[in-house]
PDB file of N, CA and C in Angstrom:
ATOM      1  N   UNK A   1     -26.365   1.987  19.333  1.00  0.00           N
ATOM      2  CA  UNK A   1     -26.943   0.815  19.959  1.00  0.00           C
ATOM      3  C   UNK A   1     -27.101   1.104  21.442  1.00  0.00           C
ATOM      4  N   UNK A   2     -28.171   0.938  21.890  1.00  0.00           N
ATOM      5  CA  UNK A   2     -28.353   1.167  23.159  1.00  0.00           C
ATOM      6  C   UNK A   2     -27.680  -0.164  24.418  1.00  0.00           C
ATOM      7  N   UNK A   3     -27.643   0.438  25.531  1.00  0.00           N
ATOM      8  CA  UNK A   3     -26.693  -0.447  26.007  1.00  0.00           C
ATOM      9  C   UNK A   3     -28.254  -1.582  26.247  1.00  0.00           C
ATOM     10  N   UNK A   4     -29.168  -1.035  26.354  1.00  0.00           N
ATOM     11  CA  UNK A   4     -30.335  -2.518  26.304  1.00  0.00           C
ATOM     12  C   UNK A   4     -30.259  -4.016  25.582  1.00  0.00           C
ATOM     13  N   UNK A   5     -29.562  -3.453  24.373  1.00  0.00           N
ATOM     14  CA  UNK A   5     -29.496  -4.606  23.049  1.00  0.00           C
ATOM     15  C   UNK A   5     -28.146  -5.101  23.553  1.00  0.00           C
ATOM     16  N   UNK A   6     -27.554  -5.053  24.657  1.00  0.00           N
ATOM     17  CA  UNK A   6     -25.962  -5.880  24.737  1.00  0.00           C
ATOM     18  C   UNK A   6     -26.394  -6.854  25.857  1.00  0.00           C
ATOM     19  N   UNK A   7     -25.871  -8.258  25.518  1.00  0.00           N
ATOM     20  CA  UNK A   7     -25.497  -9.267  26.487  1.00  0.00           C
ATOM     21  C   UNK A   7     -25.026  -8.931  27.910  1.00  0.00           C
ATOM     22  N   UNK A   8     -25.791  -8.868  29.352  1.00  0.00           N
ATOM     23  CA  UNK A   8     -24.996  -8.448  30.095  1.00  0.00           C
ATOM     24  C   UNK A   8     -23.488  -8.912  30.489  1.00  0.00           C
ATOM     25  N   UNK A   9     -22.598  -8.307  31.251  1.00  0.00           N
ATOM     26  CA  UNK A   9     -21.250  -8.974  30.860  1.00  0.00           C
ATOM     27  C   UNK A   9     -20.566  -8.313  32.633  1.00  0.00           C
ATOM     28  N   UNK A  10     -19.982  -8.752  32.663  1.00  0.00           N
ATOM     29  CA  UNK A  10     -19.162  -8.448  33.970  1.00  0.00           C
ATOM     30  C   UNK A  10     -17.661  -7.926  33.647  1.00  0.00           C
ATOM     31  N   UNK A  11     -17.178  -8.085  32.566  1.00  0.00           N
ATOM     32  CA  UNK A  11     -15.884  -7.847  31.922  1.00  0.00           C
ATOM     33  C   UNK A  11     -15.660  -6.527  31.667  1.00  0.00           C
ATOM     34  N   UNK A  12     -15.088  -6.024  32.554  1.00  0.00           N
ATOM     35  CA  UNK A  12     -14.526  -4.387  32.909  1.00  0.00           C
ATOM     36  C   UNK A  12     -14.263  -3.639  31.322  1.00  0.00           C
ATOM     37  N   UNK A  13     -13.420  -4.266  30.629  1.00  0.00           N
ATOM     38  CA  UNK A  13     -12.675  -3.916  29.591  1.00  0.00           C
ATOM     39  C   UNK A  13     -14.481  -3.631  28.553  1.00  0.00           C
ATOM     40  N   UNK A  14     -15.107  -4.899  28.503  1.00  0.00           N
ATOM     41  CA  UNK A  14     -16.218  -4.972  27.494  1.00  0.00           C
ATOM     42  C   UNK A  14     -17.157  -3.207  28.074  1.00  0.00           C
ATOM     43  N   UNK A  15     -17.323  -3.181  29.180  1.00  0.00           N
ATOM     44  CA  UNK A  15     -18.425  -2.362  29.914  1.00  0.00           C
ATOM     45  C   UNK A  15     -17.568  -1.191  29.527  1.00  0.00           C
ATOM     46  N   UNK A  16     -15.993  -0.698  29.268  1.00  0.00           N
ATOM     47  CA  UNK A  16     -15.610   0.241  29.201  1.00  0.00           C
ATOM     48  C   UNK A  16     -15.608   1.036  27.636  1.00  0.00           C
ATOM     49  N   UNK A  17     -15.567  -0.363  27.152  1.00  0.00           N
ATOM     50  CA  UNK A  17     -15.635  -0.069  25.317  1.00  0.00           C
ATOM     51  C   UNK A  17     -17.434   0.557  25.478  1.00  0.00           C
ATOM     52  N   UNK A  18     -17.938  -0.344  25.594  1.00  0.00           N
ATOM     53  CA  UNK A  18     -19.843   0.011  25.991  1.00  0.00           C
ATOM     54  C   UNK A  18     -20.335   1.498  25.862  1.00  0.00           C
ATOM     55  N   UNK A  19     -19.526   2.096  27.307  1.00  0.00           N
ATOM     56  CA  UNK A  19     -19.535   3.339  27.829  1.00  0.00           C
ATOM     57  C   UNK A  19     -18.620   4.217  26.790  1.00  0.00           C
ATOM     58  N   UNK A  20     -17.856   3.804  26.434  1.00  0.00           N
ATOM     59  CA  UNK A  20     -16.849   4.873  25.912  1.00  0.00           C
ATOM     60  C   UNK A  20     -16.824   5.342  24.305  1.00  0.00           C
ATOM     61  N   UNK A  21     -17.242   4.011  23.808  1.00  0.00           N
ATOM     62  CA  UNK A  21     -16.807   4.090  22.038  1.00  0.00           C
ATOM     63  C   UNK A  21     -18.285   3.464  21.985  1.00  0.00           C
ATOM     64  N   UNK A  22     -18.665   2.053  21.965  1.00  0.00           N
ATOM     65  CA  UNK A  22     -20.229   1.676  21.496  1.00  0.00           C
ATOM     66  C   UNK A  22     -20.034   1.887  20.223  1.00  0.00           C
ATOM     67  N   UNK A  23     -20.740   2.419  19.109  1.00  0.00           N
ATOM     68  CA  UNK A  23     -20.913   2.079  18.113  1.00  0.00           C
ATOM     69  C   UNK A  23     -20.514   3.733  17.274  1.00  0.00           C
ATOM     70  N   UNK A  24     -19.554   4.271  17.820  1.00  0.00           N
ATOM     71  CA  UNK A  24     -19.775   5.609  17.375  1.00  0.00           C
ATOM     72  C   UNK A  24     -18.407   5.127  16.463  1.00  0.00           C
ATOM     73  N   UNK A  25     -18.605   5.516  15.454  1.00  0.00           N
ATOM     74  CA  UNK A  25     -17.297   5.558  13.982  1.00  0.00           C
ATOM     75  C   UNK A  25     -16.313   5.846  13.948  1.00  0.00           C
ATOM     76  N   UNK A  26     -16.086   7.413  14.741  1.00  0.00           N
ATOM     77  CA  UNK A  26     -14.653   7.857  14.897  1.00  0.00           C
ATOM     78  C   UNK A  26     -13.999   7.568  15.337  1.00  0.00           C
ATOM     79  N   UNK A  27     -14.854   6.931  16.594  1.00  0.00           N
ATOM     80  CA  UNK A  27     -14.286   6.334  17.896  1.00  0.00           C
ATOM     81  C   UNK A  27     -13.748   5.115  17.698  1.00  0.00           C
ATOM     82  N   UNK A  28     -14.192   4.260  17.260  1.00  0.00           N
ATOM     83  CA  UNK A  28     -13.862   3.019  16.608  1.00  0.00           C
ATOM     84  C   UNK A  28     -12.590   2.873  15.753  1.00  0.00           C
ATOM     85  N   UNK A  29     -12.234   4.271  14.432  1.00  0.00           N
ATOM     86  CA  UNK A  29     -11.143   4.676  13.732  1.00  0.00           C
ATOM     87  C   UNK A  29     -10.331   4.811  15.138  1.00  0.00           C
ATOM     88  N   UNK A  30     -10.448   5.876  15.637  1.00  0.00           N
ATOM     89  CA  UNK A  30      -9.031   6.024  16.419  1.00  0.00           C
ATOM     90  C   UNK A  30      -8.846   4.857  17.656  1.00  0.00           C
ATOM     91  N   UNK A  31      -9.269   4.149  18.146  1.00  0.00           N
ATOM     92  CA  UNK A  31      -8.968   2.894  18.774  1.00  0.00           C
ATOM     93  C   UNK A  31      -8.283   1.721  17.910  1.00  0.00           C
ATOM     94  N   UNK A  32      -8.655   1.421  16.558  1.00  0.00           N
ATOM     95  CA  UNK A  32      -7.787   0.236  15.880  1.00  0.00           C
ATOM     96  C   UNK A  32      -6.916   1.254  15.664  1.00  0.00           C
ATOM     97  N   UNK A  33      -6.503   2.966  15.294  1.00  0.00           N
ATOM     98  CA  UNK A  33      -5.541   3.606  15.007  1.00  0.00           C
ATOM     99  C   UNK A  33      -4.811   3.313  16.450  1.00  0.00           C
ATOM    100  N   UNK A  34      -5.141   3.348  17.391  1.00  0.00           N
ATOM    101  CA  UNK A  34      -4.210   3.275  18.603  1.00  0.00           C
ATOM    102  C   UNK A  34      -3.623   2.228  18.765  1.00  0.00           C
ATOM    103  N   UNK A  35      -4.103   0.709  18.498  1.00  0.00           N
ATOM    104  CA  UNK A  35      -4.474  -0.637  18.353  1.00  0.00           C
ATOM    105  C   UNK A  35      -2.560  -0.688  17.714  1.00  0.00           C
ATOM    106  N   UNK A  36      -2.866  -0.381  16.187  1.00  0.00           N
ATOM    107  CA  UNK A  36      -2.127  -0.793  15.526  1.00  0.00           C
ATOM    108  C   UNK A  36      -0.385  -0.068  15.581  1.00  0.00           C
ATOM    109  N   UNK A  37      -0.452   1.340  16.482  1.00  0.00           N
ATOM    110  CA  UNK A  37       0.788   1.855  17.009  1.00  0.00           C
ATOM    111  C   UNK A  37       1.018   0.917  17.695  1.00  0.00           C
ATOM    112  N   UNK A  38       0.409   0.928  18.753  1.00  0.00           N
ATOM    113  CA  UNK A  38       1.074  -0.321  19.454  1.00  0.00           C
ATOM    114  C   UNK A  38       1.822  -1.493  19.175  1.00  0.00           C
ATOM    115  N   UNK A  39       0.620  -2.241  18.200  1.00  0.00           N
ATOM    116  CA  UNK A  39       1.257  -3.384  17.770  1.00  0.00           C
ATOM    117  C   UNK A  39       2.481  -3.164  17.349  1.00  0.00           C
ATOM    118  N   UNK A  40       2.990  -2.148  16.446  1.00  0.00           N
ATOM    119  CA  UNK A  40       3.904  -1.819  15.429  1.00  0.00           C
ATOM    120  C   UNK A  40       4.785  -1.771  16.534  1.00  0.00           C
ATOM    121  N   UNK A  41       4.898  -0.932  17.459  1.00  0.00           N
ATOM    122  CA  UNK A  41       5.761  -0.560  18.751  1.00  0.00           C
ATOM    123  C   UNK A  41       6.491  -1.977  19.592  1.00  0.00           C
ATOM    124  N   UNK A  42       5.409  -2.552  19.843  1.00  0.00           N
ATOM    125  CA  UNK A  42       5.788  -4.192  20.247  1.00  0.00           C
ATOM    126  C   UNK A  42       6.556  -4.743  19.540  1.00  0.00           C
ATOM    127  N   UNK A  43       5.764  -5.028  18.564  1.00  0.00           N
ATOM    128  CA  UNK A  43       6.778  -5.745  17.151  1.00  0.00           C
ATOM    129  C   UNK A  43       8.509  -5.487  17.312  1.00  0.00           C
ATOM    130  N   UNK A  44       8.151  -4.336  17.013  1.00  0.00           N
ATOM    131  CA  UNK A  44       9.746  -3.693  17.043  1.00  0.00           C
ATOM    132  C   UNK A  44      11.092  -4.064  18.409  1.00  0.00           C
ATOM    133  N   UNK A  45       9.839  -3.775  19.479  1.00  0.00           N
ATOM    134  CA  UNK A  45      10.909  -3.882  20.956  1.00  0.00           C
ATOM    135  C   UNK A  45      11.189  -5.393  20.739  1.00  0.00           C
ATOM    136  N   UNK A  46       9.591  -6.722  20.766  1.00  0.00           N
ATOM    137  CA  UNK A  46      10.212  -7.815  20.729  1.00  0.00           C
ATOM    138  C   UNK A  46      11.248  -8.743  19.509  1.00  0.00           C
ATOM    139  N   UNK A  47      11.288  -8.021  18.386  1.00  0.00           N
ATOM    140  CA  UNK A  47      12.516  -8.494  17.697  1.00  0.00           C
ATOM    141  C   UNK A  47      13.481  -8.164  18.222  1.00  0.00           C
ATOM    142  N   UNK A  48      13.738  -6.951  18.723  1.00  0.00           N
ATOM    143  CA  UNK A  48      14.932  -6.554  19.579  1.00  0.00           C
ATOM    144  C   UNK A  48      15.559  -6.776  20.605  1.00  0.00           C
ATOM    145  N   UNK A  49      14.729  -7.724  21.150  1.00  0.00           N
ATOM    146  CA  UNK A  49      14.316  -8.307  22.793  1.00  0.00           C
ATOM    147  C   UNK A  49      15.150  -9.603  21.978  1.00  0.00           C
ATOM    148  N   UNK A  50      14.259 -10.311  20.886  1.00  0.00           N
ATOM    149  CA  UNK A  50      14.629 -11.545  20.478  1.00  0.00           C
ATOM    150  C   UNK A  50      16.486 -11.303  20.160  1.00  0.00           C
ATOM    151  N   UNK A  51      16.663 -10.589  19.121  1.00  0.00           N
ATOM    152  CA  UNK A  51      17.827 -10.438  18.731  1.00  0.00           C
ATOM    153  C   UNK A  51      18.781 -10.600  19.819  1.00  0.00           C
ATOM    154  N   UNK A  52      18.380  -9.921  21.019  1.00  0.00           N
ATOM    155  CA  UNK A  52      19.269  -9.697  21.713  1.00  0.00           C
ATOM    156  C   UNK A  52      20.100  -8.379  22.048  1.00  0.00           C
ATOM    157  N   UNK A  53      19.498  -7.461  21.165  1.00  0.00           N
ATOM    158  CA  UNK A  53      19.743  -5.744  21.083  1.00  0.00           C
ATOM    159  C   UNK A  53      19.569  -4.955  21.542  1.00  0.00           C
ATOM    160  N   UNK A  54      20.264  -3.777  22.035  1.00  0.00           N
ATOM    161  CA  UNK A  54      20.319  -3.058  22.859  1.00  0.00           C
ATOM    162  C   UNK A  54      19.282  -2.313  22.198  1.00  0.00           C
ATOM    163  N   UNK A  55      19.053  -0.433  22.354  1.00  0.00           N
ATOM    164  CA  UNK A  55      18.609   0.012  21.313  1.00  0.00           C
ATOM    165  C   UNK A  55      19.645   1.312  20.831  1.00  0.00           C
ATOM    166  N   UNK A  56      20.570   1.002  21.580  1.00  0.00           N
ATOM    167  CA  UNK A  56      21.569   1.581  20.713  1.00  0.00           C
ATOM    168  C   UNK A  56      22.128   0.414  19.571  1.00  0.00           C
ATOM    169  N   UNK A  57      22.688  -1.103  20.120  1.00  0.00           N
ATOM    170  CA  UNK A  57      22.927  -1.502  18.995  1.00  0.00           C
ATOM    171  C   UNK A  57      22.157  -1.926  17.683  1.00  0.00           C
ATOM    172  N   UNK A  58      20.571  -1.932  17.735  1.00  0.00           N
ATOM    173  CA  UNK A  58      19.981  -2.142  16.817  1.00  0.00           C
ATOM    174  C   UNK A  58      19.674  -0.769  16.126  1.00  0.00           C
ATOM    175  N   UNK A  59      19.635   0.894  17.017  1.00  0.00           N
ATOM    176  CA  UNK A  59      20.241   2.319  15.956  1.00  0.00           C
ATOM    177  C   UNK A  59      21.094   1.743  14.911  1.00  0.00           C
ATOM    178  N   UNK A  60      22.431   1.442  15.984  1.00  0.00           N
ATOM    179  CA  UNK A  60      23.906   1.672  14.660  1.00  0.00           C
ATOM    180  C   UNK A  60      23.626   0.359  13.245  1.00  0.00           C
ATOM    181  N   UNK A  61      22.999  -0.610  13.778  1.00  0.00           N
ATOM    182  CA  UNK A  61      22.994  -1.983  12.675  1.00  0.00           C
ATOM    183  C   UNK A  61      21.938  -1.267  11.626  1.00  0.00           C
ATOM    184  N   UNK A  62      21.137  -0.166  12.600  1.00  0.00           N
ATOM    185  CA  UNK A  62      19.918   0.701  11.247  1.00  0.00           C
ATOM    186  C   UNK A  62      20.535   1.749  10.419  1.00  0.00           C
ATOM    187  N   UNK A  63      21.710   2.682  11.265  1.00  0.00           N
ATOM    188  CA  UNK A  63      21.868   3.887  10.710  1.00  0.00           C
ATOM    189  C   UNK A  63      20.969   4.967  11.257  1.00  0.00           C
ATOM    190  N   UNK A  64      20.718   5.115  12.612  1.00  0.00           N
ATOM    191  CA  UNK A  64      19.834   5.842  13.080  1.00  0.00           C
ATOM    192  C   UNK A  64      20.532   5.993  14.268  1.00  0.00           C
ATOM    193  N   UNK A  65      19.606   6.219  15.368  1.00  0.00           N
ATOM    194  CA  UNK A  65      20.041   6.699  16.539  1.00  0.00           C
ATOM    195  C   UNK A  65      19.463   6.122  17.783  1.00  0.00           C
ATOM    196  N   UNK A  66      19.952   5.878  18.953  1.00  0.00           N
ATOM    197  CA  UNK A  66      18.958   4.987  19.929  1.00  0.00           C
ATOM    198  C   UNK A  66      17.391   6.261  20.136  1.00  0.00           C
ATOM    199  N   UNK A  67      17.975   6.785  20.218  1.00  0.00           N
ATOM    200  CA  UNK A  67      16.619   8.238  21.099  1.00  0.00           C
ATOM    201  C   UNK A  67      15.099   7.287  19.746  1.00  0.00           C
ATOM    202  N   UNK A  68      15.446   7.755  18.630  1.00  0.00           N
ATOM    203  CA  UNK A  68      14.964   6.587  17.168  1.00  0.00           C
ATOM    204  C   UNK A  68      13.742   5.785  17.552  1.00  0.00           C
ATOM    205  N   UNK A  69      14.881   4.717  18.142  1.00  0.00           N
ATOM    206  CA  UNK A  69      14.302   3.346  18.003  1.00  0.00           C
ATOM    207  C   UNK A  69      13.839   3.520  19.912  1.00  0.00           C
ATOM    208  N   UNK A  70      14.194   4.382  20.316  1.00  0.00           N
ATOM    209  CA  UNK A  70      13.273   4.556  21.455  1.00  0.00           C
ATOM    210  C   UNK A  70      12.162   5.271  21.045  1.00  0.00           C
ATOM    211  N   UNK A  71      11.760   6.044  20.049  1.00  0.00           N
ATOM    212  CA  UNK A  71      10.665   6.435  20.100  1.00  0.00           C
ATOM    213  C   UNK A  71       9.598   5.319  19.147  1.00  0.00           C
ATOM    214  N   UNK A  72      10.180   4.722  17.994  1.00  0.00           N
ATOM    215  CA  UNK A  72       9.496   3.649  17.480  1.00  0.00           C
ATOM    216  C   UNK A  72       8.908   2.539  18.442  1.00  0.00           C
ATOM    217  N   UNK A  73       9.919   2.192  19.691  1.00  0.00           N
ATOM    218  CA  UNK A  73       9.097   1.074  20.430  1.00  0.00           C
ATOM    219  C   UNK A  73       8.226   1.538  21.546  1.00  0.00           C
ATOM    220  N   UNK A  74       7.981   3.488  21.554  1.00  0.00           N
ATOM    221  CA  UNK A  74       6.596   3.816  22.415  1.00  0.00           C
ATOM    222  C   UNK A  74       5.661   3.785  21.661  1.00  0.00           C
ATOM    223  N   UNK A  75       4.366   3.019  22.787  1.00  0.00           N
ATOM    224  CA  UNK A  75       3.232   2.273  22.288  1.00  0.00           C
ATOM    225  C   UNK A  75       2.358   4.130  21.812  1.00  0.00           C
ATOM    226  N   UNK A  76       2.608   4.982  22.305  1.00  0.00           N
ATOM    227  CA  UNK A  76       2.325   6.545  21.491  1.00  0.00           C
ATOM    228  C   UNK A  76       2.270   7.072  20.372  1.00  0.00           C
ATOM    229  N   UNK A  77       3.815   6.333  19.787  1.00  0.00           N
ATOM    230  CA  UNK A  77       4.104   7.029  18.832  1.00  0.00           C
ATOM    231  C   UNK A  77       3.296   7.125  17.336  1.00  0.00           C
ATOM    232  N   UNK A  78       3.077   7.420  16.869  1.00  0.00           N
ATOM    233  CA  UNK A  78       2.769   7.382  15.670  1.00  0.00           C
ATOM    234  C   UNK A  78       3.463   7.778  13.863  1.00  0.00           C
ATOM    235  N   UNK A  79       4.483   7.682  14.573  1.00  0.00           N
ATOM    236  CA  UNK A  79       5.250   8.529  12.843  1.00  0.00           C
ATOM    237  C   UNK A  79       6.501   7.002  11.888  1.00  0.00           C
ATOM    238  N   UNK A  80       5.534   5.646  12.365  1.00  0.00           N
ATOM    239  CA  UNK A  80       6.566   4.957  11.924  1.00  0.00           C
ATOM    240  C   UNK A  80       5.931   4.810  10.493  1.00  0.00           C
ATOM    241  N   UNK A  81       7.484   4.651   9.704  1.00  0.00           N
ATOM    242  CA  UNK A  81       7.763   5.020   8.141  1.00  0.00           C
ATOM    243  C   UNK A  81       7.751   3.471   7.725  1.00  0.00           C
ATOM    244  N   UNK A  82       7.531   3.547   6.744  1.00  0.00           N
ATOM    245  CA  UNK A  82       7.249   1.822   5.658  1.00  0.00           C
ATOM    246  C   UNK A  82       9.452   2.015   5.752  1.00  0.00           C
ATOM    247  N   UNK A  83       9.404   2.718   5.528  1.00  0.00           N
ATOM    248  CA  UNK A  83      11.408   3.047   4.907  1.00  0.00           C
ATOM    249  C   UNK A  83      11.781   2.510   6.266  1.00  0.00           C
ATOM    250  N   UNK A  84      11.420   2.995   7.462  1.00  0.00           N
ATOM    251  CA  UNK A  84      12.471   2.147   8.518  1.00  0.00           C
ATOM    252  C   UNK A  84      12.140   1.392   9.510  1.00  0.00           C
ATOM    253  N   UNK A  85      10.182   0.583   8.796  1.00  0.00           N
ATOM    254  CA  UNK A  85      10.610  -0.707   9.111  1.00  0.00           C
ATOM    255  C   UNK A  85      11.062  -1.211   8.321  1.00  0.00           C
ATOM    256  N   UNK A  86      11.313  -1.029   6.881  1.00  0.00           N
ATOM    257  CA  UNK A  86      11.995  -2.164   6.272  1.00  0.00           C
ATOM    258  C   UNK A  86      13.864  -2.095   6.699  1.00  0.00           C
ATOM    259  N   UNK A  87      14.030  -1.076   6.922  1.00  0.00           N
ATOM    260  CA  UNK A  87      15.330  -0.669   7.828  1.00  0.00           C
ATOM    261  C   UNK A  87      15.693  -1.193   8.917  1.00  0.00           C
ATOM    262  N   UNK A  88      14.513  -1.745   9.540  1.00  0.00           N
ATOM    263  CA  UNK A  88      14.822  -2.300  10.787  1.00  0.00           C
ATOM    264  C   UNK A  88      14.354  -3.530  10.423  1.00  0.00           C
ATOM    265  N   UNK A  89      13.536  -3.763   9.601  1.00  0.00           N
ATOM    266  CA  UNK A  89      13.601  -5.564   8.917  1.00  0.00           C
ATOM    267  C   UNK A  89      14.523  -5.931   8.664  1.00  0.00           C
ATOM    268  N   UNK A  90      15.345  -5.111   7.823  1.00  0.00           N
ATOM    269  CA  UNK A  90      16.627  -5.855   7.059  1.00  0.00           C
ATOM    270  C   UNK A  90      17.914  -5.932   8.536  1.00  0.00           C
ATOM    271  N   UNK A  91      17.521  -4.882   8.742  1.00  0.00           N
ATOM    272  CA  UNK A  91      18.918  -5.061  10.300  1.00  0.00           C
ATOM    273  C   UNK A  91      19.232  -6.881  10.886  1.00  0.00           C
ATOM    274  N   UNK A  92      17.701  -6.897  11.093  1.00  0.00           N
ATOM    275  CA  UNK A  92      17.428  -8.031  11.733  1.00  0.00           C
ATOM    276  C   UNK A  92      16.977  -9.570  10.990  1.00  0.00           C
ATOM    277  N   UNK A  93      17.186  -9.371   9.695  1.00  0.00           N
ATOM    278  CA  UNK A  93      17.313  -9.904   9.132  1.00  0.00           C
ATOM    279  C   UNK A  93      15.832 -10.881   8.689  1.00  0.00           C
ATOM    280  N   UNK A  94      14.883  -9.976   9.063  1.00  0.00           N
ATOM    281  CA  UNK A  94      13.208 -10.370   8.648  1.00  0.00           C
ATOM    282  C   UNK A  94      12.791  -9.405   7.426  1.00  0.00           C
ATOM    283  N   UNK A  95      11.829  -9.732   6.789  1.00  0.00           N
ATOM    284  CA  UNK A  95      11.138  -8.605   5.760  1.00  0.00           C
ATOM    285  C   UNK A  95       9.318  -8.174   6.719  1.00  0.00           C
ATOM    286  N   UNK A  96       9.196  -7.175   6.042  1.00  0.00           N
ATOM    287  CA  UNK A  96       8.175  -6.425   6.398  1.00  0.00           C
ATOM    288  C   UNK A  96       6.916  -7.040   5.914  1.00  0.00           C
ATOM    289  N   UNK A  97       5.568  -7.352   6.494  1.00  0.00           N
ATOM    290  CA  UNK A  97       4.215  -7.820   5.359  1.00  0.00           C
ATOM    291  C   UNK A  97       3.310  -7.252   5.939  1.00  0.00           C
ATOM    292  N   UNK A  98       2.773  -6.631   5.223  1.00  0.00           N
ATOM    293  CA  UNK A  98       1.681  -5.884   5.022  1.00  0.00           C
ATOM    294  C   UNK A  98      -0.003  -6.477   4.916  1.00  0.00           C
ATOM    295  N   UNK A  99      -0.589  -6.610   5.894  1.00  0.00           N
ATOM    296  CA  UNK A  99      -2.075  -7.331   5.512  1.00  0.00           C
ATOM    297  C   UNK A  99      -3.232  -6.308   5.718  1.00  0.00           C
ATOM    298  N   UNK A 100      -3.956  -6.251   5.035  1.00  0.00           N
ATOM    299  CA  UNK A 100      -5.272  -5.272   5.087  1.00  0.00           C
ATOM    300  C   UNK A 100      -6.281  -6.347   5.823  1.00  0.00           C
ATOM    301  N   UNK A 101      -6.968  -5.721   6.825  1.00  0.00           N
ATOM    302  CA  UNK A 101      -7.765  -7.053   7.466  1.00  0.00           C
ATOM    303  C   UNK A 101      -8.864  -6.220   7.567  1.00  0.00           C
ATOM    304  N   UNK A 102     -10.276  -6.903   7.388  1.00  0.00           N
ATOM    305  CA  UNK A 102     -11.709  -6.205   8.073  1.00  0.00           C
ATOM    306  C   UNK A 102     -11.284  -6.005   9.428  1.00  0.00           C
ATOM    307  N   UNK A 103     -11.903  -4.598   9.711  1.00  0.00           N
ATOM    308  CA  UNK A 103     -12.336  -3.807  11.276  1.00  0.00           C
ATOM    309  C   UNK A 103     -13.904  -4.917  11.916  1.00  0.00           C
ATOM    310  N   UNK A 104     -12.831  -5.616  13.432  1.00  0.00           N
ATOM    311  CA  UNK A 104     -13.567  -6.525  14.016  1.00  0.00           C
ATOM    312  C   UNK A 104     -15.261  -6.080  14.283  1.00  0.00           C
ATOM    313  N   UNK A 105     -15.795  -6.770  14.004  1.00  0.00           N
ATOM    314  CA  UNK A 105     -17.328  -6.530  14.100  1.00  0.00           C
ATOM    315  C   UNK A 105     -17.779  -5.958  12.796  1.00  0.00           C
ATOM    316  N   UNK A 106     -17.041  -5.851  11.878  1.00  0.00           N
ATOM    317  CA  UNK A 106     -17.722  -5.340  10.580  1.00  0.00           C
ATOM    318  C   UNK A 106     -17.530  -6.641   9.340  1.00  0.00           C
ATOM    319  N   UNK A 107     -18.964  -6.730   9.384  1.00  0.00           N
ATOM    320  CA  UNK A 107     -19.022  -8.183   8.441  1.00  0.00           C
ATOM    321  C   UNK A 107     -19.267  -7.818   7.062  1.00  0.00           C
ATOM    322  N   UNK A 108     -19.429  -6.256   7.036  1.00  0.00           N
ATOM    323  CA  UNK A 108     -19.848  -5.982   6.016  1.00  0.00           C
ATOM    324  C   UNK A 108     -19.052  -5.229   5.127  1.00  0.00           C
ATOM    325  N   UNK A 109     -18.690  -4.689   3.654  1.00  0.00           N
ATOM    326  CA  UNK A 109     -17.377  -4.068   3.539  1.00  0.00           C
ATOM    327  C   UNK A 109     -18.395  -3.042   2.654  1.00  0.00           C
ATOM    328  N   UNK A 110     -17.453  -2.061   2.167  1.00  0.00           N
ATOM    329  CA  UNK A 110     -18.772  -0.694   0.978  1.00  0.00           C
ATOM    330  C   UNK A 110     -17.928  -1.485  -0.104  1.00  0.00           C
ATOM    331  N   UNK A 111     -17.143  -2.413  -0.337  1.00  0.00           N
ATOM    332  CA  UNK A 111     -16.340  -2.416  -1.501  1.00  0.00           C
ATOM    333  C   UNK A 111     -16.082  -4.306  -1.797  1.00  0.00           C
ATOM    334  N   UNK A 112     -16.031  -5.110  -2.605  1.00  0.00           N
ATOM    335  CA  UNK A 112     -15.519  -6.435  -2.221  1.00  0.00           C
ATOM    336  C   UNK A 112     -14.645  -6.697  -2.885  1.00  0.00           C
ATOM    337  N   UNK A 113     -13.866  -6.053  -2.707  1.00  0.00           N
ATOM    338  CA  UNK A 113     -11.839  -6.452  -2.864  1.00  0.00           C
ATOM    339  C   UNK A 113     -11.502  -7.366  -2.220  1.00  0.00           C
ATOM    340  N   UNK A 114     -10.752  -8.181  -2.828  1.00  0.00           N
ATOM    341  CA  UNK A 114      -9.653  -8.905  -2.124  1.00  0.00           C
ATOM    342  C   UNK A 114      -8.328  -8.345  -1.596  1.00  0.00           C
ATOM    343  N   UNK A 115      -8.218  -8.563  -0.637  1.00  0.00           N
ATOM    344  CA  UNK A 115      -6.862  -7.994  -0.097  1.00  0.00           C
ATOM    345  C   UNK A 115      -5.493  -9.358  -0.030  1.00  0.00           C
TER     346      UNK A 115
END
């Protein structure tokens, strides 16, 4: 899409997506892939924040180690396991849920499953 066909916009963030990703596919994959470390990363620090937990004491309540759960709550990381969030669900005494959602701006799907 050429930047002709976009609404002009003054919004730094919009003009940077524009320039940077626009409509290219991969680009798009690895941004909700970056998107969703994060989220996962947040998630994690603010239950821990909520709890009231160090991240050593929410390691030992897991069976892990602080260095661990310091690397689970960098917004970087990428190697978190279904096994220890539910490890760190149960610590804290929440369960894990899982939602498959359409990729924003795609109205369209190759498949029509319900998720």
């Amino acid at each position: 899409m050429s930047i002709g066909k976009h609404k002009p916009t003054d919004d730094a963030v919009e003009i940077l997506h524009r320039r940077l990703v626009n409509d290219d596919p991969e680009k798009i994959a690895e941004l909700e892939k970056i998107r969703a470390d994060n989220d996962v990363a947040k998630k994690i620090y603010d239950l821990r924040m909520k709890a009231g937990l160090s991240q050593r004491a929410l390691a030992k309540l897991v069976g892990t180690t602080a260095s661990v759960i310091c690397r689970l709550e960098d917004a970087d990381y990428d190697g978190h396991s279904l096994a220890m969030l539910n490890r760190i669900a149960t610590a804290l005494d929440k369960r894990v849920e899982i939602r498959f959602l359409p990729i924003k701006g795609n109205s369209h799907s190759k498949h029509s499953y319900s998720s």
